[in-house]
PDB file of N, CA and C in Angstrom:
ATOM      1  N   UNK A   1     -56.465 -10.040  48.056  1.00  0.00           N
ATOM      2  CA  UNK A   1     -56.299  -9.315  46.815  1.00  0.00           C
ATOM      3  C   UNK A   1     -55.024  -8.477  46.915  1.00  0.00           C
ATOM      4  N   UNK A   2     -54.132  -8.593  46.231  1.00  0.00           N
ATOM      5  CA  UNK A   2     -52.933  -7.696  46.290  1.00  0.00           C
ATOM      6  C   UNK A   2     -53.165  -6.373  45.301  1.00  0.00           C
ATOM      7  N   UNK A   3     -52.552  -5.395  45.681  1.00  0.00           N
ATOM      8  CA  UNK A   3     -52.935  -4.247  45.308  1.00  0.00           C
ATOM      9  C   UNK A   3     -51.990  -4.217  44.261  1.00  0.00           C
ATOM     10  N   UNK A   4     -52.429  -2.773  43.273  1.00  0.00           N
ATOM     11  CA  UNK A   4     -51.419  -2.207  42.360  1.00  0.00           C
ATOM     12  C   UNK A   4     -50.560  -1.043  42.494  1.00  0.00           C
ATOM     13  N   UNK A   5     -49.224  -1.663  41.515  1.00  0.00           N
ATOM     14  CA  UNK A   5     -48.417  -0.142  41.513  1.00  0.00           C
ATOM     15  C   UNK A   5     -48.572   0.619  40.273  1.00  0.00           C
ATOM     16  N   UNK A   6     -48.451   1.661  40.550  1.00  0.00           N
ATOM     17  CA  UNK A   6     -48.429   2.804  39.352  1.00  0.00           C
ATOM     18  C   UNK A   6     -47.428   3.321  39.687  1.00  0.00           C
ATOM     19  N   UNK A   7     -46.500   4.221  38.489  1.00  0.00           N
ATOM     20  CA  UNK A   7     -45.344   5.531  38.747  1.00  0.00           C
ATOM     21  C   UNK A   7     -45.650   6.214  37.823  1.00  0.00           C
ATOM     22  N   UNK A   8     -46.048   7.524  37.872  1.00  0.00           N
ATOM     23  CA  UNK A   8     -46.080   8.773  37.217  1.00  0.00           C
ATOM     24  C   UNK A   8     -44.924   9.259  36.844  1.00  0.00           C
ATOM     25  N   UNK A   9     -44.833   9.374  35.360  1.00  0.00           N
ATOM     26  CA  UNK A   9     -43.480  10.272  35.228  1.00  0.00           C
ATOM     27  C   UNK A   9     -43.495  10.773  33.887  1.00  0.00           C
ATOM     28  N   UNK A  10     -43.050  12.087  34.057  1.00  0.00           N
ATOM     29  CA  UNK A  10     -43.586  13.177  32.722  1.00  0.00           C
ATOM     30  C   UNK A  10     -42.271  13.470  32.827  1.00  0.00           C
ATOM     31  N   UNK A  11     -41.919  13.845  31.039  1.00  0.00           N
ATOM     32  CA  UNK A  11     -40.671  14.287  30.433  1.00  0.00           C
ATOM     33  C   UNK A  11     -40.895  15.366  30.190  1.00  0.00           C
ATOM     34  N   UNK A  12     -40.007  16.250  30.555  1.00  0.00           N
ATOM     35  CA  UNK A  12     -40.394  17.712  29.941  1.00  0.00           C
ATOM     36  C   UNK A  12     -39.101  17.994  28.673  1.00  0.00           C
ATOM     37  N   UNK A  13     -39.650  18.804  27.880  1.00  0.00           N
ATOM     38  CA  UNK A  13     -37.994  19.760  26.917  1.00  0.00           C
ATOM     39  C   UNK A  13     -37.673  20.411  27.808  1.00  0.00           C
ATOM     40  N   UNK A  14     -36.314  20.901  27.568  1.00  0.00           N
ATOM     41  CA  UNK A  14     -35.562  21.811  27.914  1.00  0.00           C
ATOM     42  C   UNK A  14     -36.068  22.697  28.201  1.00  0.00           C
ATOM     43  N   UNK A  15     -36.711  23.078  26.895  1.00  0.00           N
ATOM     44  CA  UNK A  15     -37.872  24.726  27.282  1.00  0.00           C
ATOM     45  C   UNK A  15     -38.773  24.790  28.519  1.00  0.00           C
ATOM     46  N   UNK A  16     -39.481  23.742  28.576  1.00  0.00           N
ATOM     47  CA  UNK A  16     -40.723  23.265  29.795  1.00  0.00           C
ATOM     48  C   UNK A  16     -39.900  23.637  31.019  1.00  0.00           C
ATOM     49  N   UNK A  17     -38.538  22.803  30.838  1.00  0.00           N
ATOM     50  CA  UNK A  17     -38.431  22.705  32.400  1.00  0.00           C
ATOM     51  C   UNK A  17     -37.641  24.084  32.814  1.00  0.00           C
ATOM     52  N   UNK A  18     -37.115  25.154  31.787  1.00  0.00           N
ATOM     53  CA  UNK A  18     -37.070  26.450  31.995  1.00  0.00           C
ATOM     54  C   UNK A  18     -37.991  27.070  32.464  1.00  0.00           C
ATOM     55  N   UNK A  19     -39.221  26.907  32.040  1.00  0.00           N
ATOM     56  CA  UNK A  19     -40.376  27.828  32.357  1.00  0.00           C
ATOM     57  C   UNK A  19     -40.382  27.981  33.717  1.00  0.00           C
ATOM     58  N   UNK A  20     -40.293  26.170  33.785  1.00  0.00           N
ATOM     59  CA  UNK A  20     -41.071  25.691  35.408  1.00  0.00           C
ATOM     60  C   UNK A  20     -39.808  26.979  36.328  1.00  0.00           C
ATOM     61  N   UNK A  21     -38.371  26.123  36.240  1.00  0.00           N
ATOM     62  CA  UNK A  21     -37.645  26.533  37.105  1.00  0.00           C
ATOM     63  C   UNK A  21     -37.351  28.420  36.837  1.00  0.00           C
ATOM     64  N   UNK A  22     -38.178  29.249  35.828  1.00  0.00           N
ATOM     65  CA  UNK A  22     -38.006  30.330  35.538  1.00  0.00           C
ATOM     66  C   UNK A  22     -39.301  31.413  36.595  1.00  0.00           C
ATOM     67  N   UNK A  23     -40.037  30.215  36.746  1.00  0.00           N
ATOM     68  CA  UNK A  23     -41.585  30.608  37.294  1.00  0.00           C
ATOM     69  C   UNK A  23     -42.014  30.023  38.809  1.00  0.00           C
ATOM     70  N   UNK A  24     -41.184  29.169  39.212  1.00  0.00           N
ATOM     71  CA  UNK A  24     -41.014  28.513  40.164  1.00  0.00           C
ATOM     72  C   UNK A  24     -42.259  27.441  40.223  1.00  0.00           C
ATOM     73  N   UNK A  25     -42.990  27.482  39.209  1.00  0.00           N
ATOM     74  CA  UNK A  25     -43.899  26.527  39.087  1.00  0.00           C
ATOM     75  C   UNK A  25     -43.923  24.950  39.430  1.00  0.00           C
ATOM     76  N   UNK A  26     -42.800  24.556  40.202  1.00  0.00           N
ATOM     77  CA  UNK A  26     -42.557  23.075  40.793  1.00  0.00           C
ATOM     78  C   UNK A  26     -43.986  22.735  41.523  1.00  0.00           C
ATOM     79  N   UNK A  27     -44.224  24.234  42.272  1.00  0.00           N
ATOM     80  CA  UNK A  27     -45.122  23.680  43.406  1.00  0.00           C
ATOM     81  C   UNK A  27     -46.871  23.603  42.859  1.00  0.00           C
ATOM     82  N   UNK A  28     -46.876  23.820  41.537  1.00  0.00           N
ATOM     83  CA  UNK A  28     -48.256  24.137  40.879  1.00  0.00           C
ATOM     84  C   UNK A  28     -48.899  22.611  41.525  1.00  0.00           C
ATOM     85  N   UNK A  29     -50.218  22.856  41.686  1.00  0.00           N
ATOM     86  CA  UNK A  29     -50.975  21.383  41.973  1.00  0.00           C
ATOM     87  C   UNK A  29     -51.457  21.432  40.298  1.00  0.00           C
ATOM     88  N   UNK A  30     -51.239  19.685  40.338  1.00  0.00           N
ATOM     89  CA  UNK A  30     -51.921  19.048  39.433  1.00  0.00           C
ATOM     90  C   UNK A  30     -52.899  18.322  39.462  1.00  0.00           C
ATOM     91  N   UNK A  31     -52.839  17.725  40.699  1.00  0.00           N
ATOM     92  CA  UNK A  31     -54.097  16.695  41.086  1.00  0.00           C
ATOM     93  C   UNK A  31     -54.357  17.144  42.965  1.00  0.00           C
ATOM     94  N   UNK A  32     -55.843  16.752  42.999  1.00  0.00           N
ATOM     95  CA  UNK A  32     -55.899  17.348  44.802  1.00  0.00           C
ATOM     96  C   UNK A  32     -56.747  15.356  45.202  1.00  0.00           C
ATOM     97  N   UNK A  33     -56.737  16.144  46.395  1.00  0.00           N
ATOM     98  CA  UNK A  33     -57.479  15.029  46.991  1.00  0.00           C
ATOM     99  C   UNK A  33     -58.678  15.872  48.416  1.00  0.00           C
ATOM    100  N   UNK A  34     -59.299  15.192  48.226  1.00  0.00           N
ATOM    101  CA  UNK A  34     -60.405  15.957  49.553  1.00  0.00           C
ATOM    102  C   UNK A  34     -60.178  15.483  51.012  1.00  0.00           C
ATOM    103  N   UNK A  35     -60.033  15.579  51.556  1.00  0.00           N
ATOM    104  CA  UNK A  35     -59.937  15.842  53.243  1.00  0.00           C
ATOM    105  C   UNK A  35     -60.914  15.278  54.237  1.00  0.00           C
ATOM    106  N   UNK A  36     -60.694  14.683  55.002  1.00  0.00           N
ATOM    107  CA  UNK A  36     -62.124  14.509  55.614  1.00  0.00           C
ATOM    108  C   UNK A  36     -62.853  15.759  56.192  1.00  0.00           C
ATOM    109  N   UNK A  37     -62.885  17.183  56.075  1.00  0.00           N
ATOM    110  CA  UNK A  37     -63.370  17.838  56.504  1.00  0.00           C
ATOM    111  C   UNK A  37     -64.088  18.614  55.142  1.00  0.00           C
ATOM    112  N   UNK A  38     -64.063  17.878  54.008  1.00  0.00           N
ATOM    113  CA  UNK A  38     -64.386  18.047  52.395  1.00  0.00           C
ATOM    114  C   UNK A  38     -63.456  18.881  51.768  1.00  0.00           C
ATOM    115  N   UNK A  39     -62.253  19.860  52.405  1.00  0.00           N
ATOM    116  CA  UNK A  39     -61.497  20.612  51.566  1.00  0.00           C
ATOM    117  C   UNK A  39     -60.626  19.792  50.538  1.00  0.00           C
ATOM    118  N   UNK A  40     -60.535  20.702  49.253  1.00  0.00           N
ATOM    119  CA  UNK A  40     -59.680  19.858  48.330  1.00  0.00           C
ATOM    120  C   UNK A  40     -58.252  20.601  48.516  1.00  0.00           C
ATOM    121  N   UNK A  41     -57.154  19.518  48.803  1.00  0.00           N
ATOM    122  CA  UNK A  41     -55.767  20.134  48.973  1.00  0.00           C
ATOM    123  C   UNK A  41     -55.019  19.105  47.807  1.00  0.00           C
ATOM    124  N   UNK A  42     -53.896  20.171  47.629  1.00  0.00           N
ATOM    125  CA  UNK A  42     -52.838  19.120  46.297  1.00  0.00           C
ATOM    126  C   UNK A  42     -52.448  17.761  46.784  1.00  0.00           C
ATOM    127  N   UNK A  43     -52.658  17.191  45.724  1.00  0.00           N
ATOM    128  CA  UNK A  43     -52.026  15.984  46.422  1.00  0.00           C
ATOM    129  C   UNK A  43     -50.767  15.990  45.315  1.00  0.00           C
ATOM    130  N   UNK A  44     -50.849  15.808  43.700  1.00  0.00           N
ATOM    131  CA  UNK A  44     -49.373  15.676  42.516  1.00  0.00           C
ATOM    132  C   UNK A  44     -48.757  17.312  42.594  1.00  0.00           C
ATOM    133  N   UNK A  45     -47.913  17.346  42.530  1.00  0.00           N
ATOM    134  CA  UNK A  45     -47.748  18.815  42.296  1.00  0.00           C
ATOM    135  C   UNK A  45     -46.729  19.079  41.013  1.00  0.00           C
ATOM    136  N   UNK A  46     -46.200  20.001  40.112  1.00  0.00           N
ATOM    137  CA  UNK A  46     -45.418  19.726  38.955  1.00  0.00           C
ATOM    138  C   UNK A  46     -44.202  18.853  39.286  1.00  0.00           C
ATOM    139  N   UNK A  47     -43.870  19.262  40.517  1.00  0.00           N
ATOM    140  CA  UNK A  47     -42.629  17.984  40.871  1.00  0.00           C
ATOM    141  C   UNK A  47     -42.884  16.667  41.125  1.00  0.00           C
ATOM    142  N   UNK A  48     -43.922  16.069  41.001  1.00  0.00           N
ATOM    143  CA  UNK A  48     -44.378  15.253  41.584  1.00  0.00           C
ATOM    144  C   UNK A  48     -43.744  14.483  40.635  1.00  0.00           C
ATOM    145  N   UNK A  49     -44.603  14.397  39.254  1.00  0.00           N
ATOM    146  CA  UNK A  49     -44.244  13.331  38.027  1.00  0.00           C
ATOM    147  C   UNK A  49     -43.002  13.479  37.432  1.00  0.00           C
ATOM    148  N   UNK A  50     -42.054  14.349  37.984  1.00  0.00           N
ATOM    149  CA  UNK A  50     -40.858  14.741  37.659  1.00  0.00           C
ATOM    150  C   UNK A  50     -40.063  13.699  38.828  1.00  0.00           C
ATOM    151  N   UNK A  51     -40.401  13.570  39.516  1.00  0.00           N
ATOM    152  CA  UNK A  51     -39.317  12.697  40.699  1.00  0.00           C
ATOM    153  C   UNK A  51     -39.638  11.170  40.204  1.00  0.00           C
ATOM    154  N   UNK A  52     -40.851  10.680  39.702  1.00  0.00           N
ATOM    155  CA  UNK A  52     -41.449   9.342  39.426  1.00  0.00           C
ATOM    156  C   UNK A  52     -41.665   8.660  40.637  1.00  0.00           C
ATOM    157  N   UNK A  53     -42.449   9.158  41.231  1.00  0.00           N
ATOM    158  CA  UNK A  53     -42.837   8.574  42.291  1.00  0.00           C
ATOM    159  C   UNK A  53     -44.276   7.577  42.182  1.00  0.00           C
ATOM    160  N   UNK A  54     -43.223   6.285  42.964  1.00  0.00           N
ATOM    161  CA  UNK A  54     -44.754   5.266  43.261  1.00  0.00           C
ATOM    162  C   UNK A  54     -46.051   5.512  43.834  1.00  0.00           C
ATOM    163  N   UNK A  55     -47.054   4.705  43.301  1.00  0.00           N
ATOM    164  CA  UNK A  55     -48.179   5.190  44.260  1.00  0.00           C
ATOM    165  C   UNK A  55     -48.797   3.302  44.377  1.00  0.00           C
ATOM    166  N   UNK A  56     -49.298   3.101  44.979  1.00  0.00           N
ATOM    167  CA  UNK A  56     -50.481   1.762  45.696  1.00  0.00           C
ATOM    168  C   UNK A  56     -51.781   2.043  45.230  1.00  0.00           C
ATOM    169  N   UNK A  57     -52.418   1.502  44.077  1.00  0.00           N
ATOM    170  CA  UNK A  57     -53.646   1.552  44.224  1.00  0.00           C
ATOM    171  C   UNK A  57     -54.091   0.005  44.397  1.00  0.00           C
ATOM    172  N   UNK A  58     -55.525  -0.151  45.559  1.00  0.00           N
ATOM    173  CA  UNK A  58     -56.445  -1.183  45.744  1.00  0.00           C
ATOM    174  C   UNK A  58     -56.815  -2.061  44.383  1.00  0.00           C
ATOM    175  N   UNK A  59     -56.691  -1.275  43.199  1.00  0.00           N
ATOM    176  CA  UNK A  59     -57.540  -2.096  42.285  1.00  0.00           C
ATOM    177  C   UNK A  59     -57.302  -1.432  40.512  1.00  0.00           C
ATOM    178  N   UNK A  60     -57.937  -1.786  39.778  1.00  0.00           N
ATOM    179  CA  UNK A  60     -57.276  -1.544  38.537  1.00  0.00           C
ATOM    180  C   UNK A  60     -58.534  -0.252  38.131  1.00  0.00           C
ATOM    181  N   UNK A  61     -59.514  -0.267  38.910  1.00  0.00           N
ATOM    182  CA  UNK A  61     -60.746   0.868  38.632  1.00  0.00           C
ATOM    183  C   UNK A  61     -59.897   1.900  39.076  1.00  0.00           C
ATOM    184  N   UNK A  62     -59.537   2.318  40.325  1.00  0.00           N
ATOM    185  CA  UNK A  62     -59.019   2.791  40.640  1.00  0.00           C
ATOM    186  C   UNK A  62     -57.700   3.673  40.078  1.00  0.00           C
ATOM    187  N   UNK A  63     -56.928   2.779  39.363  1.00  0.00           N
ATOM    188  CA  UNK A  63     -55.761   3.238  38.823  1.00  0.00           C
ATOM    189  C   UNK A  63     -56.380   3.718  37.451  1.00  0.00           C
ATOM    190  N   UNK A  64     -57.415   2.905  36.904  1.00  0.00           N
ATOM    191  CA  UNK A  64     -57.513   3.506  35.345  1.00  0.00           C
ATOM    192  C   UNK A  64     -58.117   5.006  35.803  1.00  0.00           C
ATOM    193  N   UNK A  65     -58.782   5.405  36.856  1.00  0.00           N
ATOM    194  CA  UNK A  65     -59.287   6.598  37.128  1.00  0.00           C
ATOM    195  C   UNK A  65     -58.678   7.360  37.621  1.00  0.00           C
ATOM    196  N   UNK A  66     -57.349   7.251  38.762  1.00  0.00           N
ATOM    197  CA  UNK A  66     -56.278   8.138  38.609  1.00  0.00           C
ATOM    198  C   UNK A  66     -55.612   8.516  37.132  1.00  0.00           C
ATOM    199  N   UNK A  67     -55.548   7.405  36.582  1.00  0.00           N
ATOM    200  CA  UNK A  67     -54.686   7.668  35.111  1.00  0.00           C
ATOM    201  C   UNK A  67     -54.920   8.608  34.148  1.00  0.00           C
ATOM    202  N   UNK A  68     -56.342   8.588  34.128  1.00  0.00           N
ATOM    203  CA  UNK A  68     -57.421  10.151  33.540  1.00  0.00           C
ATOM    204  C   UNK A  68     -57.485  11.546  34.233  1.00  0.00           C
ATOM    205  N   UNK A  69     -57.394  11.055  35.385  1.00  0.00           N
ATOM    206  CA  UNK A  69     -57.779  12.520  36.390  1.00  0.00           C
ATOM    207  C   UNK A  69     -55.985  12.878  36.035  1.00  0.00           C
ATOM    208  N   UNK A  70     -54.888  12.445  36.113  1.00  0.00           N
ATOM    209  CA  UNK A  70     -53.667  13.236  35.849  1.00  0.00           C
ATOM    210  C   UNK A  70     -53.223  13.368  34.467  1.00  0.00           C
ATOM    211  N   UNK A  71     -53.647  12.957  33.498  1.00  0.00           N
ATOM    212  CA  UNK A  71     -53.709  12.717  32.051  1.00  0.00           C
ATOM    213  C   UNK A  71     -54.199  14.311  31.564  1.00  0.00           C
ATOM    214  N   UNK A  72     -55.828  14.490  32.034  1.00  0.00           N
ATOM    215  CA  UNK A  72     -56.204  15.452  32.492  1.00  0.00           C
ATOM    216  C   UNK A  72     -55.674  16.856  32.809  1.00  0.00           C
ATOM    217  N   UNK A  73     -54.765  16.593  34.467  1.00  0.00           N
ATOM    218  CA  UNK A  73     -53.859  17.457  34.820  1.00  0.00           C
ATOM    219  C   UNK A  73     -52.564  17.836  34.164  1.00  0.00           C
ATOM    220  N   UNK A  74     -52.215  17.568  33.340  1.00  0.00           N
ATOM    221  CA  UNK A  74     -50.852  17.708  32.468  1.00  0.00           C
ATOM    222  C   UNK A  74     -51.129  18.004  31.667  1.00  0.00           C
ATOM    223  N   UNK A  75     -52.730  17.993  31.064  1.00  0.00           N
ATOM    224  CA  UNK A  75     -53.111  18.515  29.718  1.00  0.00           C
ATOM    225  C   UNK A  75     -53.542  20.264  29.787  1.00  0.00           C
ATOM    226  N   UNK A  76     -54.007  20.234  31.341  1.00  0.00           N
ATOM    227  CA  UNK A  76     -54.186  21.498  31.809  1.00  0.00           C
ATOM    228  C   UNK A  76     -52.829  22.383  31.851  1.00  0.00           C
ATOM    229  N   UNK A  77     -51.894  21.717  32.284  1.00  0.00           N
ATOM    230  CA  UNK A  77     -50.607  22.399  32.982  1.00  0.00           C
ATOM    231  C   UNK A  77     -49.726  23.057  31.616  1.00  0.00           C
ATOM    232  N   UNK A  78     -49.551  21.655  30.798  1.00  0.00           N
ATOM    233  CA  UNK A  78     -49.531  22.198  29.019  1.00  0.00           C
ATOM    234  C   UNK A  78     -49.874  23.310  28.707  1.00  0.00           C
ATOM    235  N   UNK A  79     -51.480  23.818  28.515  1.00  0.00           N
ATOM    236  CA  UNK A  79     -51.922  25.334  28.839  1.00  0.00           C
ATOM    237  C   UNK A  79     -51.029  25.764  29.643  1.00  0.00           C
ATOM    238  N   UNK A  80     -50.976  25.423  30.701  1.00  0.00           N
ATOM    239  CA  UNK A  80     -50.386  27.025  31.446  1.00  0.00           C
ATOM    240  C   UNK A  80     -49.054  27.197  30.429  1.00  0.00           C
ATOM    241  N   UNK A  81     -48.263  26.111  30.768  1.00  0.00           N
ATOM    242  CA  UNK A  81     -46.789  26.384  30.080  1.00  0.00           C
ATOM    243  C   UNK A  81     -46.733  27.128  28.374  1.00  0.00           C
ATOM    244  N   UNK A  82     -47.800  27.176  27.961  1.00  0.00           N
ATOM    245  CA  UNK A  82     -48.195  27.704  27.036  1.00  0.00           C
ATOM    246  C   UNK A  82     -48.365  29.253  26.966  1.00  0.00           C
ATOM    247  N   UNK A  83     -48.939  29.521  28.470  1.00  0.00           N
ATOM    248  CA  UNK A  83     -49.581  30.725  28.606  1.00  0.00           C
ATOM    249  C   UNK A  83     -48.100  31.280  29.023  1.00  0.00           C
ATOM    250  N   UNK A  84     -47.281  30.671  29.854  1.00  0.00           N
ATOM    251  CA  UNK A  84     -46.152  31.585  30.503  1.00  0.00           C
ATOM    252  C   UNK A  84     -45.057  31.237  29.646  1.00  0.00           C
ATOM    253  N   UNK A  85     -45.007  30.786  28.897  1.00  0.00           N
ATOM    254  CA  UNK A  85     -44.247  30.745  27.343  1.00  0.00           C
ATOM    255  C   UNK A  85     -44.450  32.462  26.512  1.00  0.00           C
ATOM    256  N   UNK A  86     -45.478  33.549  27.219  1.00  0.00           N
ATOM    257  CA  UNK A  86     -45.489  34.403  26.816  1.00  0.00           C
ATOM    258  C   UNK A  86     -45.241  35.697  27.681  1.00  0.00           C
ATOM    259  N   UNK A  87     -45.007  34.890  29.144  1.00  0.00           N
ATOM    260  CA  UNK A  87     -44.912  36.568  29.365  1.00  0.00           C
ATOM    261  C   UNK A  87     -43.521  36.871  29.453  1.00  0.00           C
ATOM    262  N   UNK A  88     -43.230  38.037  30.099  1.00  0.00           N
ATOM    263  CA  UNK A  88     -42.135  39.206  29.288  1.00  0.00           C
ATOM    264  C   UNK A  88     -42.194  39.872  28.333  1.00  0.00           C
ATOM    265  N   UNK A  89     -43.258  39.530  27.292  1.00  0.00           N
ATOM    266  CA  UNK A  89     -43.186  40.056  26.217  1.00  0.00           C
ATOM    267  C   UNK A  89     -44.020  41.288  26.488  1.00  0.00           C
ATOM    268  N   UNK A  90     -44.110  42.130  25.146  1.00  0.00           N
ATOM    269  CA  UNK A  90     -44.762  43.062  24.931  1.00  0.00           C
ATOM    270  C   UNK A  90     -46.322  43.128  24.256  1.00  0.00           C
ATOM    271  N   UNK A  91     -47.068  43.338  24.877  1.00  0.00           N
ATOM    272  CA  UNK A  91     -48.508  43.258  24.380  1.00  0.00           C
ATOM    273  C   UNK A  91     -48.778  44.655  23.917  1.00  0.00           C
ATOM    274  N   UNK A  92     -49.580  45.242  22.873  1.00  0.00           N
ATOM    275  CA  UNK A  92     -49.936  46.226  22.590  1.00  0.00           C
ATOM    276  C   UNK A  92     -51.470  46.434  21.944  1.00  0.00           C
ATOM    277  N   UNK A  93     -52.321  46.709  23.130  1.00  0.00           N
ATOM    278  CA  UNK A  93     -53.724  46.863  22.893  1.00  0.00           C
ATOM    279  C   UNK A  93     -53.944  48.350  21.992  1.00  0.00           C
ATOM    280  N   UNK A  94     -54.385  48.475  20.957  1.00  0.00           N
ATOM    281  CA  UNK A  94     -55.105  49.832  20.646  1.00  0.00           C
ATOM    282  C   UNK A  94     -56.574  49.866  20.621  1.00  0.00           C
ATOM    283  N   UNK A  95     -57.102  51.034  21.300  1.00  0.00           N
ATOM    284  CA  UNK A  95     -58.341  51.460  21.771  1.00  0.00           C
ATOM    285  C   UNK A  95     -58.989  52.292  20.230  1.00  0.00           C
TER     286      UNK A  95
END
């Protein structure tokens, strides 16, 4: 059985990739993987889908289920870039 390739690769705007390089957010994990000792460590990180890097998967289950689990992760990361799209600014709570 010959295996499959996949390449991840996300476009950011101009703005996005300010944030990142404003926040240093390259190294944010997007996707982890577990360990044989059960810890979960990063495996994609924001640079990851930015370089387009190949990956090998065994089988097409496989890849359609990476494809969700980082689909997923970029939908999360979106939020953040959302969230740090605001700071500097001025917030003003009244009590």
């Amino acid at each position: 059985m010959s295996s499959l390739m996949s390449v991840l690769r996300v476009e950011l705007t101009p703005e996005e990739q300010e944030l990142i390089k404003r926040y240093k957010a390259e190294t944010h994990p997007l996707t982890f993987i577990t360990n044989r000792e059960g810890n979960k460590i990063p495996k994609d990180t924001v640079s990851s889908p930015m370089r387009s890097v190949p990956e090998e998967m065994k089988n097409s289950t496989i890849l359609l289920n990476n494809e969700e689990v980082v689909k997923d992760a970029c939908m999360r990361f979106n939020t953040l870039l959302d969230v740090i799209a605001t700071f500097g600014g001025e917030q003003v709570i009244e009590f």
